[in-house]
N, C-alpha and C. Protein backbone atom coordinates (compact mmCIF):
# COMPACT_ATOMS: atom_id res chain seq x y z
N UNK A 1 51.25 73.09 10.69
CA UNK A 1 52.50 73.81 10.80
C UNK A 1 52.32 75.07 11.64
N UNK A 2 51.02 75.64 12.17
CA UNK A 2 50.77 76.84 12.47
C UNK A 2 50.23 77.74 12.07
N UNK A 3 49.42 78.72 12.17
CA UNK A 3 48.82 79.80 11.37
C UNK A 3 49.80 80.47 10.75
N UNK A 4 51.27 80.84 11.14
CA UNK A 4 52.30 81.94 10.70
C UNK A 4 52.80 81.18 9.35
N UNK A 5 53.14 79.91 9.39
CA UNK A 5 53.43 79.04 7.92
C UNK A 5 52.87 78.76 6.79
N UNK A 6 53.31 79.28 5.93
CA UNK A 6 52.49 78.98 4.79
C UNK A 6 53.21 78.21 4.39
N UNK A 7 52.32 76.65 3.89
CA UNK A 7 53.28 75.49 3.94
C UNK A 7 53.63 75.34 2.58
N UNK A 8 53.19 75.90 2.07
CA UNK A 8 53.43 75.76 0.40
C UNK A 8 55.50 75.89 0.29
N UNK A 9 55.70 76.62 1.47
CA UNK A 9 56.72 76.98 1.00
C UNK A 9 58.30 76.16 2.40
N UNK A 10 57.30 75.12 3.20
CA UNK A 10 57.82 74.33 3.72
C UNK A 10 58.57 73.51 3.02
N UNK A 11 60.45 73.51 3.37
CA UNK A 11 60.68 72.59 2.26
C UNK A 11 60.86 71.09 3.06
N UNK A 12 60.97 70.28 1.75
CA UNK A 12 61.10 68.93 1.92
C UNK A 12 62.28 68.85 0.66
N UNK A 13 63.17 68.00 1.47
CA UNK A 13 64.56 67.56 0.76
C UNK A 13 64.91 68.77 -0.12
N UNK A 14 65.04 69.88 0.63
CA UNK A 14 65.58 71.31 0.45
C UNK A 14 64.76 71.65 -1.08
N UNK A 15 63.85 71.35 -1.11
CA UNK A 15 62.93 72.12 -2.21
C UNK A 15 61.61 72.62 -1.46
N UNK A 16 61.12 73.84 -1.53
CA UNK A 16 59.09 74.23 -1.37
C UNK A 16 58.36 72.65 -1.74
N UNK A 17 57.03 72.63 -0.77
CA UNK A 17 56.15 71.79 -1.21
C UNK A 17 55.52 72.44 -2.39
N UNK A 18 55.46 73.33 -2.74
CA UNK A 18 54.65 73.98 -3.78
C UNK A 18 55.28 73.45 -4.91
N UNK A 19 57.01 73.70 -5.24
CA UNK A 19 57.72 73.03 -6.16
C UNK A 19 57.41 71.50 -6.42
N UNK A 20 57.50 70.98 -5.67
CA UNK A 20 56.89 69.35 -5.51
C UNK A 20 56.08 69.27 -6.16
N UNK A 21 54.96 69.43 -6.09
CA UNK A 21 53.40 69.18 -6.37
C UNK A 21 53.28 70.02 -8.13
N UNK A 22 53.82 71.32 -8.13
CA UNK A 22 54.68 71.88 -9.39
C UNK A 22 55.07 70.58 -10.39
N UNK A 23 55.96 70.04 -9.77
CA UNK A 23 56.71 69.24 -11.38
C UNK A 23 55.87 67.50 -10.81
N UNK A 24 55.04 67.33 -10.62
CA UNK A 24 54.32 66.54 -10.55
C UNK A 24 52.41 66.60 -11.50
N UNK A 25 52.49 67.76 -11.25
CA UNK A 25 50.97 68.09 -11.98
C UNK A 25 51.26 68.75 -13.65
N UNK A 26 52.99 69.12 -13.88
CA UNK A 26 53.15 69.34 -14.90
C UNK A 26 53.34 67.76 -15.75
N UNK A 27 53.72 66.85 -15.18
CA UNK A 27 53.73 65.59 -15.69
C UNK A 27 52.31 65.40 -16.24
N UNK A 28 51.53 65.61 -15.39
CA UNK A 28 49.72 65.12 -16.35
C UNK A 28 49.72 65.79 -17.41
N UNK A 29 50.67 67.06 -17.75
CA UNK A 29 50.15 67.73 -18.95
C UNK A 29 48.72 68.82 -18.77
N UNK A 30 48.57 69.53 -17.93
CA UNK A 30 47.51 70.15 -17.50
C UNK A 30 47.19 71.35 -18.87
N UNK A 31 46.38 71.62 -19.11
CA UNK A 31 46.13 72.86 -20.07
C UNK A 31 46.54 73.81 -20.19
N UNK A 32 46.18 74.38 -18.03
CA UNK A 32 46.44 75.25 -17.59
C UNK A 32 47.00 75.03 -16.13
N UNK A 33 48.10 76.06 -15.70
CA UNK A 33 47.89 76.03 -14.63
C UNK A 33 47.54 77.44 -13.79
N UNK A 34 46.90 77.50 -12.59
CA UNK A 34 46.56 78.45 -11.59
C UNK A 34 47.36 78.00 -10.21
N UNK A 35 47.40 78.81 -9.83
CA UNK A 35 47.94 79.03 -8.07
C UNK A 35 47.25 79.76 -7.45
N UNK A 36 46.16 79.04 -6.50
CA UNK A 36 45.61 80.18 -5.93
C UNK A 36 45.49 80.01 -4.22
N UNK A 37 45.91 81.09 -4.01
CA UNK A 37 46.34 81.37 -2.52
C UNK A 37 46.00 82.75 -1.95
N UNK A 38 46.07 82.65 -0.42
CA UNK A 38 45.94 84.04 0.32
C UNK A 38 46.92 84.85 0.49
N UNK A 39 47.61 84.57 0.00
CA UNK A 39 49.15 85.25 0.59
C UNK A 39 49.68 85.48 -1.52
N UNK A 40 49.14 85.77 -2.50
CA UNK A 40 49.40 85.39 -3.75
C UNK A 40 50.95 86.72 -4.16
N UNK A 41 51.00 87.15 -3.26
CA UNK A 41 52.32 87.98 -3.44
C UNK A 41 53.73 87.33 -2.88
N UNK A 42 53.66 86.27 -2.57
CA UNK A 42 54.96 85.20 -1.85
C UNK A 42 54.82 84.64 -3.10
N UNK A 43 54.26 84.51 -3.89
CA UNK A 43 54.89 83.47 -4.73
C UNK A 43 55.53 84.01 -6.16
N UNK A 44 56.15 83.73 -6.86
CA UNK A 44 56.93 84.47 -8.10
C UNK A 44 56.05 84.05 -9.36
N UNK A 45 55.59 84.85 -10.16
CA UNK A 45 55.29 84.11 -11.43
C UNK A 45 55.92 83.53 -12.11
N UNK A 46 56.01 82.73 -12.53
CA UNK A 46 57.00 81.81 -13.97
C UNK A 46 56.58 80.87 -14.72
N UNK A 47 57.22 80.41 -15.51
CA UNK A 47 56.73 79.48 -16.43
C UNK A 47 55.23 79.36 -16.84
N UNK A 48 54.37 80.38 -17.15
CA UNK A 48 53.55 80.71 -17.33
C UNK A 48 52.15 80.36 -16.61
N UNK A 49 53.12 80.26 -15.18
CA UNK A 49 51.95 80.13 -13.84
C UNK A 49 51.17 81.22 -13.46
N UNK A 50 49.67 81.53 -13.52
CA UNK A 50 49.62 82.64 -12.97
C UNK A 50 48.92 81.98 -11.37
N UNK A 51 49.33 83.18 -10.02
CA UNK A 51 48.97 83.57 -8.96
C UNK A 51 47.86 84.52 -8.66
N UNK A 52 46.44 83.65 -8.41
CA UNK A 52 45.34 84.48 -7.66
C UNK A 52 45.13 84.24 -6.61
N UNK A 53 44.19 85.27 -5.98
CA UNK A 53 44.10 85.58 -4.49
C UNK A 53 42.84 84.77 -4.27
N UNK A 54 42.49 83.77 -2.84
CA UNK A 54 40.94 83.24 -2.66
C UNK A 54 39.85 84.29 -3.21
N UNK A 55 39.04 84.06 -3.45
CA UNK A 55 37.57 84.80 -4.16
C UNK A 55 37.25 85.50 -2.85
N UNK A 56 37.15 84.71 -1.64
CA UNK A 56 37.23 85.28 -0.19
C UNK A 56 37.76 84.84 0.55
N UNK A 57 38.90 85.83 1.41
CA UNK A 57 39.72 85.12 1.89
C UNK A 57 39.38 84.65 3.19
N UNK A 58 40.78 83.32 3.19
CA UNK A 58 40.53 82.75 4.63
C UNK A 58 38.91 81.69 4.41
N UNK A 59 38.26 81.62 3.50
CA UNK A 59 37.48 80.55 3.52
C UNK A 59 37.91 79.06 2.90
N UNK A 60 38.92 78.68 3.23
CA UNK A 60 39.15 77.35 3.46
C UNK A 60 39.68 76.94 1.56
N UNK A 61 39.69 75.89 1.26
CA UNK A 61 39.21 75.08 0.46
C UNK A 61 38.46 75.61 -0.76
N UNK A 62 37.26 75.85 -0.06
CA UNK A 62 35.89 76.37 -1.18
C UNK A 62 36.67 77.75 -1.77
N UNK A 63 37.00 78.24 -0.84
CA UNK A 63 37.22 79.71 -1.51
C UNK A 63 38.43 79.60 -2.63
N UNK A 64 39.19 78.97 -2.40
CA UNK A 64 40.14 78.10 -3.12
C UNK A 64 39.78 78.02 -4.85
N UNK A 65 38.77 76.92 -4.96
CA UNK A 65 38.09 76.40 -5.65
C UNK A 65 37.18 77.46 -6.13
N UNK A 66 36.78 78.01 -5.64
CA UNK A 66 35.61 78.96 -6.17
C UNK A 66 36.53 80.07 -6.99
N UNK A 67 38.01 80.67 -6.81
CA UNK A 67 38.54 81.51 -7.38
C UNK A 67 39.59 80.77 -8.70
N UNK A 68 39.54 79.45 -7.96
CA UNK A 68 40.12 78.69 -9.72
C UNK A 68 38.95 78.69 -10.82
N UNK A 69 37.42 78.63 -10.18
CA UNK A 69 37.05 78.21 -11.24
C UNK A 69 36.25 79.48 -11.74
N UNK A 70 36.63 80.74 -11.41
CA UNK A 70 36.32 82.24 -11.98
C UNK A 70 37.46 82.63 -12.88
N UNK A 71 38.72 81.89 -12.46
CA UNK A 71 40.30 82.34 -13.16
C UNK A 71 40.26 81.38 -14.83
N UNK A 72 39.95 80.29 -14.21
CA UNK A 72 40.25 78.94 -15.53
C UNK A 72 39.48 79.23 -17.04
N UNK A 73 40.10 78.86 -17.99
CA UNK A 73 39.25 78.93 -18.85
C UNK A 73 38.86 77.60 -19.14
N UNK A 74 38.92 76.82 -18.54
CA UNK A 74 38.65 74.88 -19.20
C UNK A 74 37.61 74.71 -18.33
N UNK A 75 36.61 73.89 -18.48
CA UNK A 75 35.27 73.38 -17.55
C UNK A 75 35.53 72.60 -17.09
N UNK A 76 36.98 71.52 -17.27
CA UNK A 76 36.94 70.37 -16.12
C UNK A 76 38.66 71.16 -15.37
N UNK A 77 38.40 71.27 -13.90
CA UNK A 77 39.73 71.22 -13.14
C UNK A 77 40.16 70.38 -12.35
N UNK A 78 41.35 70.03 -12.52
CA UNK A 78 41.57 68.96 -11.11
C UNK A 78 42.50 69.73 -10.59
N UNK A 79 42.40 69.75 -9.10
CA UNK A 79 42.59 70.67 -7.97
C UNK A 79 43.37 70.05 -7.05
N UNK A 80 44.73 70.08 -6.85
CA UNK A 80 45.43 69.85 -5.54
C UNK A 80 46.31 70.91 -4.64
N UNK A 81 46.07 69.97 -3.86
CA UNK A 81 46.64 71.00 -2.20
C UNK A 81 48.38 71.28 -2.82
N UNK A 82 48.76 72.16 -2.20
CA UNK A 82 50.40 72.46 -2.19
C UNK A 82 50.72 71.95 -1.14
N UNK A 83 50.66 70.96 -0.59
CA UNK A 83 50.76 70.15 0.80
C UNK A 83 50.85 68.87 0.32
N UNK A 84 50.73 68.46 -1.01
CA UNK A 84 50.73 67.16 -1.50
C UNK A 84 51.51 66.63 -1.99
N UNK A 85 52.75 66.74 -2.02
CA UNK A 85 53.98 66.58 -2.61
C UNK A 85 54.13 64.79 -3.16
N UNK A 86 53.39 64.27 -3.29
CA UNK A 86 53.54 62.75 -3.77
C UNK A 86 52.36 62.60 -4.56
N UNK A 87 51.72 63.19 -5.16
CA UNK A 87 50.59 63.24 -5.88
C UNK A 87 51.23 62.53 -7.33
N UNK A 88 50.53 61.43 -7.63
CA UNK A 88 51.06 60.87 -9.10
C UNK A 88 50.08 61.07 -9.72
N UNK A 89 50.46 61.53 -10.95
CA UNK A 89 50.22 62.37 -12.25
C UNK A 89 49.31 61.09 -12.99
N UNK A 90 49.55 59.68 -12.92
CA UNK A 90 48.45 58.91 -13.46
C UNK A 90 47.67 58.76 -12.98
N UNK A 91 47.47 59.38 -11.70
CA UNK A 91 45.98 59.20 -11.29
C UNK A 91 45.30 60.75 -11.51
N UNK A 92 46.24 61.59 -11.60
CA UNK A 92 45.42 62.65 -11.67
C UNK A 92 44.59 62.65 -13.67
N UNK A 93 45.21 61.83 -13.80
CA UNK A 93 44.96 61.27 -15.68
C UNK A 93 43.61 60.32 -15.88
N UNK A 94 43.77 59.48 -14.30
CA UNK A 94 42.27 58.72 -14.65
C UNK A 94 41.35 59.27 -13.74
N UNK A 95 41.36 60.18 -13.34
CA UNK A 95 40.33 61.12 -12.86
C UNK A 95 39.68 61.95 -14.24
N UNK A 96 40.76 62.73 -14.80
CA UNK A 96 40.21 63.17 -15.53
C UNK A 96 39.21 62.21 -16.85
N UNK A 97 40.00 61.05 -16.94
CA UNK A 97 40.04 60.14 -17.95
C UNK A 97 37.93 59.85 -17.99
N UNK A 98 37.94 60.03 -16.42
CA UNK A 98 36.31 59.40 -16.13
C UNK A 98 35.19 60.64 -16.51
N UNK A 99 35.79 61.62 -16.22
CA UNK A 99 34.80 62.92 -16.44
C UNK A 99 34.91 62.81 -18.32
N UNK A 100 35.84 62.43 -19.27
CA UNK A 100 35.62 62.27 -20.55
C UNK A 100 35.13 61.13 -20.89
N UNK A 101 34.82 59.94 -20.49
CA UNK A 101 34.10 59.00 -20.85
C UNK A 101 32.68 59.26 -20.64
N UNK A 102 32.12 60.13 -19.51
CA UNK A 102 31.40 60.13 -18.66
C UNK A 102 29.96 60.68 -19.98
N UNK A 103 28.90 60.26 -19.86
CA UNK A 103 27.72 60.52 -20.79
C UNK A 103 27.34 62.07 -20.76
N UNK A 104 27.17 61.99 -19.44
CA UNK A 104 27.64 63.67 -19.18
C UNK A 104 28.15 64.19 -18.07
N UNK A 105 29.11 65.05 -18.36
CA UNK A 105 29.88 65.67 -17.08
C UNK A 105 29.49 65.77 -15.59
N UNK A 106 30.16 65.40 -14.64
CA UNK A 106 30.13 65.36 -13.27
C UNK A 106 30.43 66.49 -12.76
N UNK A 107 29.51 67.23 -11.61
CA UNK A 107 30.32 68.01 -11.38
C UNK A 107 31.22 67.86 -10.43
N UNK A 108 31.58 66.91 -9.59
CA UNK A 108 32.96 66.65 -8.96
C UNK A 108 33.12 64.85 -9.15
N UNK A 109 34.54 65.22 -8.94
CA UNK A 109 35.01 63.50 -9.02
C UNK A 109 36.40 63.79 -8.36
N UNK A 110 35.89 62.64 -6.94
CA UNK A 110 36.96 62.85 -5.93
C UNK A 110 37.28 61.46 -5.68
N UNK A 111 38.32 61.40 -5.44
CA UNK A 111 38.69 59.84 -4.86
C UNK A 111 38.79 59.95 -3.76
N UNK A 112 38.33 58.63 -2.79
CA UNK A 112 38.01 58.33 -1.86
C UNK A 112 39.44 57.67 -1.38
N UNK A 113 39.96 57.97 0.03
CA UNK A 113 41.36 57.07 0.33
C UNK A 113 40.87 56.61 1.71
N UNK A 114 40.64 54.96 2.02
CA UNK A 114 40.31 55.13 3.91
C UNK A 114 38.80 55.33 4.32
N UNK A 115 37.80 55.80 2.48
CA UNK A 115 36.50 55.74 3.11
C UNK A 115 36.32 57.52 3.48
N UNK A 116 37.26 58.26 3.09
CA UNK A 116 37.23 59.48 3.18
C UNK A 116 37.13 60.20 1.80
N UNK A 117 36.43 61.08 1.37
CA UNK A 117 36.63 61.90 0.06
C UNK A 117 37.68 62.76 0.19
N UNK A 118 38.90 62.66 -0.72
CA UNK A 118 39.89 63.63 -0.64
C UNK A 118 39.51 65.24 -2.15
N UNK A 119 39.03 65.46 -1.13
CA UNK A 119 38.86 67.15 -1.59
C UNK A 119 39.74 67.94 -2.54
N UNK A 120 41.12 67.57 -2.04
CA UNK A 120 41.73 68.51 -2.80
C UNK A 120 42.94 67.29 -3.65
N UNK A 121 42.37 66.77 -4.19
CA UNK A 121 42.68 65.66 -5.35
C UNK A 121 41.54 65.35 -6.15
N UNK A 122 41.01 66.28 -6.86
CA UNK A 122 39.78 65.75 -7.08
C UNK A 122 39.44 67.02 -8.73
N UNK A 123 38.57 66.55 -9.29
CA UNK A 123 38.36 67.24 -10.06
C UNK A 123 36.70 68.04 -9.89
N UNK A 124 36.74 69.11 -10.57
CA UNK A 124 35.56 70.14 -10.53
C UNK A 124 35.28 70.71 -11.51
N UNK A 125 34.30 70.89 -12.00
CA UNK A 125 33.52 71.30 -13.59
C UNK A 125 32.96 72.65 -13.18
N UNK A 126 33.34 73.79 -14.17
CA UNK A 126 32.99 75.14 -14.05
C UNK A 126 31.67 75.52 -13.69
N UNK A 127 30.58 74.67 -13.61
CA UNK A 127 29.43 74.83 -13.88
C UNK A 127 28.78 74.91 -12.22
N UNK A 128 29.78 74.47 -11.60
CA UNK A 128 29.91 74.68 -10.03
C UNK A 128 30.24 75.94 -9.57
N UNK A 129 30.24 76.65 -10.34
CA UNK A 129 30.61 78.00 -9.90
C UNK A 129 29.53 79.02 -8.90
N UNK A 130 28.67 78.77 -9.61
CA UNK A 130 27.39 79.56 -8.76
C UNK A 130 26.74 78.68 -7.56
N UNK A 131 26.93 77.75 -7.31
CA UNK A 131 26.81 76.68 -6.22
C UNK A 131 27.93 77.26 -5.47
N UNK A 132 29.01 76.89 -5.61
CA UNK A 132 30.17 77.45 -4.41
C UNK A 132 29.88 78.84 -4.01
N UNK A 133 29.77 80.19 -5.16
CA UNK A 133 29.63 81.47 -4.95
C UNK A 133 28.21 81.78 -3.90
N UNK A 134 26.88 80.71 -3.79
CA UNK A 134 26.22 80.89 -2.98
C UNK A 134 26.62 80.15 -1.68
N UNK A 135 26.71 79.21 -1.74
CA UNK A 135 27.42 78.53 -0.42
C UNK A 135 28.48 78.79 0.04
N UNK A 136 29.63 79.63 -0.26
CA UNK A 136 30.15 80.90 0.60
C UNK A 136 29.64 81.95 1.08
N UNK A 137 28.63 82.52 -0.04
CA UNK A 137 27.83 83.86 0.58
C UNK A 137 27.01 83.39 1.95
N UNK A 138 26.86 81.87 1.69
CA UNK A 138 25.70 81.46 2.99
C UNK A 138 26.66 81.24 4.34
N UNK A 139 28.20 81.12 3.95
CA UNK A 139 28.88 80.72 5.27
C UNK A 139 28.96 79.23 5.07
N UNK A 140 28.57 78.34 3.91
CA UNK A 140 28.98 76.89 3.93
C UNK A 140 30.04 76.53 3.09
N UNK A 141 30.96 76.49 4.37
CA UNK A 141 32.32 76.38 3.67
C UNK A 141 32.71 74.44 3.07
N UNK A 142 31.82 73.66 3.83
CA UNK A 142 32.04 72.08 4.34
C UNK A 142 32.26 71.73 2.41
N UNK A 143 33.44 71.32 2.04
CA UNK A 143 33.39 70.44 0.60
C UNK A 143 32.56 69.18 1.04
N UNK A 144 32.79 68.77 2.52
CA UNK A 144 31.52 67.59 2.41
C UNK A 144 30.18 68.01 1.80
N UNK A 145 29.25 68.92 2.14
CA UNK A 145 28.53 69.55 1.82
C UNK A 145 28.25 69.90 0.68
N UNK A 146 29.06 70.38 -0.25
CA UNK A 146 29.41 70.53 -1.34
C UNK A 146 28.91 69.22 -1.95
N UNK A 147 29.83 68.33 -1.92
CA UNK A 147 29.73 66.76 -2.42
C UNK A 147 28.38 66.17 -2.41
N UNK A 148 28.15 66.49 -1.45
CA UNK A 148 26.28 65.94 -1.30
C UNK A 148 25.21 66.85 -1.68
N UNK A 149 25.74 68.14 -2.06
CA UNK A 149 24.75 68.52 -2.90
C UNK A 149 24.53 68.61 -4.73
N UNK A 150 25.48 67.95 -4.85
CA UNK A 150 25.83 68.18 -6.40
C UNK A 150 26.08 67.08 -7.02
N UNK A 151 26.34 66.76 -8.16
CA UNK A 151 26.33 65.28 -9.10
C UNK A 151 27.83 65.09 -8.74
N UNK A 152 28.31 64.13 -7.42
CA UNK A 152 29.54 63.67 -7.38
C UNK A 152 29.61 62.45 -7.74
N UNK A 153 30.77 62.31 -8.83
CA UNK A 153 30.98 60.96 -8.64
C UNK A 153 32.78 60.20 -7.82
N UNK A 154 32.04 59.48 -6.68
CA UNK A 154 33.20 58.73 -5.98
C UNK A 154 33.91 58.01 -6.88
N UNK A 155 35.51 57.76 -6.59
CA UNK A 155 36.41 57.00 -7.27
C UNK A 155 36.65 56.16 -6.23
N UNK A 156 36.49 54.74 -5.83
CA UNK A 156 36.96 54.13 -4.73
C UNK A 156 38.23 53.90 -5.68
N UNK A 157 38.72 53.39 -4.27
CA UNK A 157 40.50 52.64 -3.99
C UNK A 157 40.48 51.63 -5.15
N UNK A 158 39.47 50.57 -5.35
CA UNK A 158 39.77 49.58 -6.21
C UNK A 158 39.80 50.09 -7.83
N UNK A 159 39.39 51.35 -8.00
CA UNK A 159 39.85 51.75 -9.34
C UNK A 159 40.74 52.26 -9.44
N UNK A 160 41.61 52.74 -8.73
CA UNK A 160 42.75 53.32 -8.68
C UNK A 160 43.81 52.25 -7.94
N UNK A 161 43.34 51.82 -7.55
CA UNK A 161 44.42 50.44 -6.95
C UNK A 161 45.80 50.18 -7.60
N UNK A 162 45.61 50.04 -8.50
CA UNK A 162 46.96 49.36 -10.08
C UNK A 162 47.34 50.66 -9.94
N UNK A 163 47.66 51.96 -9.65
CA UNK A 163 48.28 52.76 -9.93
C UNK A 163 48.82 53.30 -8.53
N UNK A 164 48.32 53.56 -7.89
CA UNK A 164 48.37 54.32 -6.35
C UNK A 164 47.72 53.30 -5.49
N UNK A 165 48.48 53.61 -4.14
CA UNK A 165 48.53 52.53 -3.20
C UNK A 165 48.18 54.10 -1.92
N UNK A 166 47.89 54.49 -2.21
CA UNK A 166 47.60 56.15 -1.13
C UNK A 166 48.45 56.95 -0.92
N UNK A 167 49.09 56.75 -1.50
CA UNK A 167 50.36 58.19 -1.14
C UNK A 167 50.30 59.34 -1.89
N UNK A 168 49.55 59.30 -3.08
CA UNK A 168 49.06 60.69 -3.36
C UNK A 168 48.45 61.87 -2.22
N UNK A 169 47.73 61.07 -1.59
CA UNK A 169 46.88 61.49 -0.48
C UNK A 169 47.69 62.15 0.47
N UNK A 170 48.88 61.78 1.05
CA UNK A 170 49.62 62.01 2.15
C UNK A 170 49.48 63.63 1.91
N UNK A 171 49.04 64.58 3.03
CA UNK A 171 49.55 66.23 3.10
C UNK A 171 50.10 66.39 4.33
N UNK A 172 50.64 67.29 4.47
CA UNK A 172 52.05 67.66 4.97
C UNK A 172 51.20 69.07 6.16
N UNK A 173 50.54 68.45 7.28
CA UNK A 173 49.95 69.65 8.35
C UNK A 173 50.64 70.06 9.45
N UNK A 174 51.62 68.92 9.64
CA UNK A 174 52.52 69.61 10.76
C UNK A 174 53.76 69.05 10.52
N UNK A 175 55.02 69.23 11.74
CA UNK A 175 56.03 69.17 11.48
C UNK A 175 56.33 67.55 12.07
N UNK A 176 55.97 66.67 12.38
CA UNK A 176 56.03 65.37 12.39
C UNK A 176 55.32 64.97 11.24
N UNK A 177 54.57 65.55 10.83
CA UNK A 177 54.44 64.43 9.09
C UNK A 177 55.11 65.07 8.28
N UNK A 178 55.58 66.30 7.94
CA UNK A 178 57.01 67.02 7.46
C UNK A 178 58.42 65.83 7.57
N UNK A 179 58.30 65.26 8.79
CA UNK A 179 59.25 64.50 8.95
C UNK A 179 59.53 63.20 8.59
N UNK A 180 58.06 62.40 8.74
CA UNK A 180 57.70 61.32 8.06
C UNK A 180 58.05 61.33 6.73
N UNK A 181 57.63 62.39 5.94
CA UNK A 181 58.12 62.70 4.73
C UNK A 181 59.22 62.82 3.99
N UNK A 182 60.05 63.56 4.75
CA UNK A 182 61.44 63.51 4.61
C UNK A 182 61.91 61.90 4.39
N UNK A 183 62.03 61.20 5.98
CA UNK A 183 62.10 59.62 5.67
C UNK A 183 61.58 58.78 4.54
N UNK A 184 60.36 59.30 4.33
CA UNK A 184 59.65 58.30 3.11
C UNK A 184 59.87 58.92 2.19
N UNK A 185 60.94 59.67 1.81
CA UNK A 185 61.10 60.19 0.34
C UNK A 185 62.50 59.82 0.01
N UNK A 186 63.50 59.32 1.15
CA UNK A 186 64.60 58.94 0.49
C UNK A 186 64.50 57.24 0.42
């Protein structure tokens, strides 16, 4: 959309993407929720959302992640973009569903869409905290990086198949998939 846009607040079918992704992650029933952004004074508090600022700003993603998981009080988070406006809430359920079966906790579990790890659909265990806080201090911003250094576990497509067909995945970076969107939402 541009450096000047903050897309969170791009609408689609005259609502914010932020709203979107909002009454979609309240469907999973989350514990808690956080908002965390660079700009954390555009957004209004309510419904007992709170708004923090990146841990450091302008580092991508990680920094993202690294200031949810200093804010949260729960050890497992699942983390999505405000760019995701089609994100279904049963998959964000059997993500979590795997980190509680799991013998012992993962520290990430991302689903894979296309053979790609989607980053910001994915869940993260508090215990990652001092891993991200050094790999920002080092300048390694890459969640690939991340992923390969730590106990990830991949979700391929065929476990999630029966529920999602990839459109959770879809984010919203410029103004032709803004548009696509529009179309594929009515």
């Amino acid at each position: 959309m541009g450096a000047a846009v903050d897309k969170a607040f791009v609408l689609l079918e005259d609502k914010p993407l932020v709203e979107h992704v909002m009454e979609r992650v309240c469907q999973f029933q989350p514990a808690e929720i956080l908002i965390i952004s660079n700009t954390p004074e555009r957004y209004v508090a309510s419904s007992g959302v709170i708004v923090y600022p990146d841990c450091i700003r302008d580092s991508g993603p990680l920094g993202g992640i690294c200031a949810a998981l200093e804010q949260a009080t729960n050890d497992n988070l699942i983390v999505v973009g405000c760019d995701m406006p089609f994100i279904n809430p049963a998959l964000l359920d059997l993500i979590a569903d795997v980190q509680l079966s799991a013998p012992t906790p993962y520290d990430v579990i991302v689903p894979r869409y296309n053979d790609q790890p989607q980053g910001l659909c994915a869940l993260y265990h508090k215990t990652l905290l001092l891993t991200i806080q050094r790999r920002l201090a080092e300048g390694r911003l890459s969640l690939m990086g991340l992923f390969e250094a730590v106990n990830t576990r991949y979700l391929d497509a065929l476990e999630y198949a029966h529920l999602e067909d990839g459109r959770s995945f879809t984010n919203i970076n410029t103004p032709d998939e803004l548009n696509a969107a529009q179309k594929a939402s009515k």
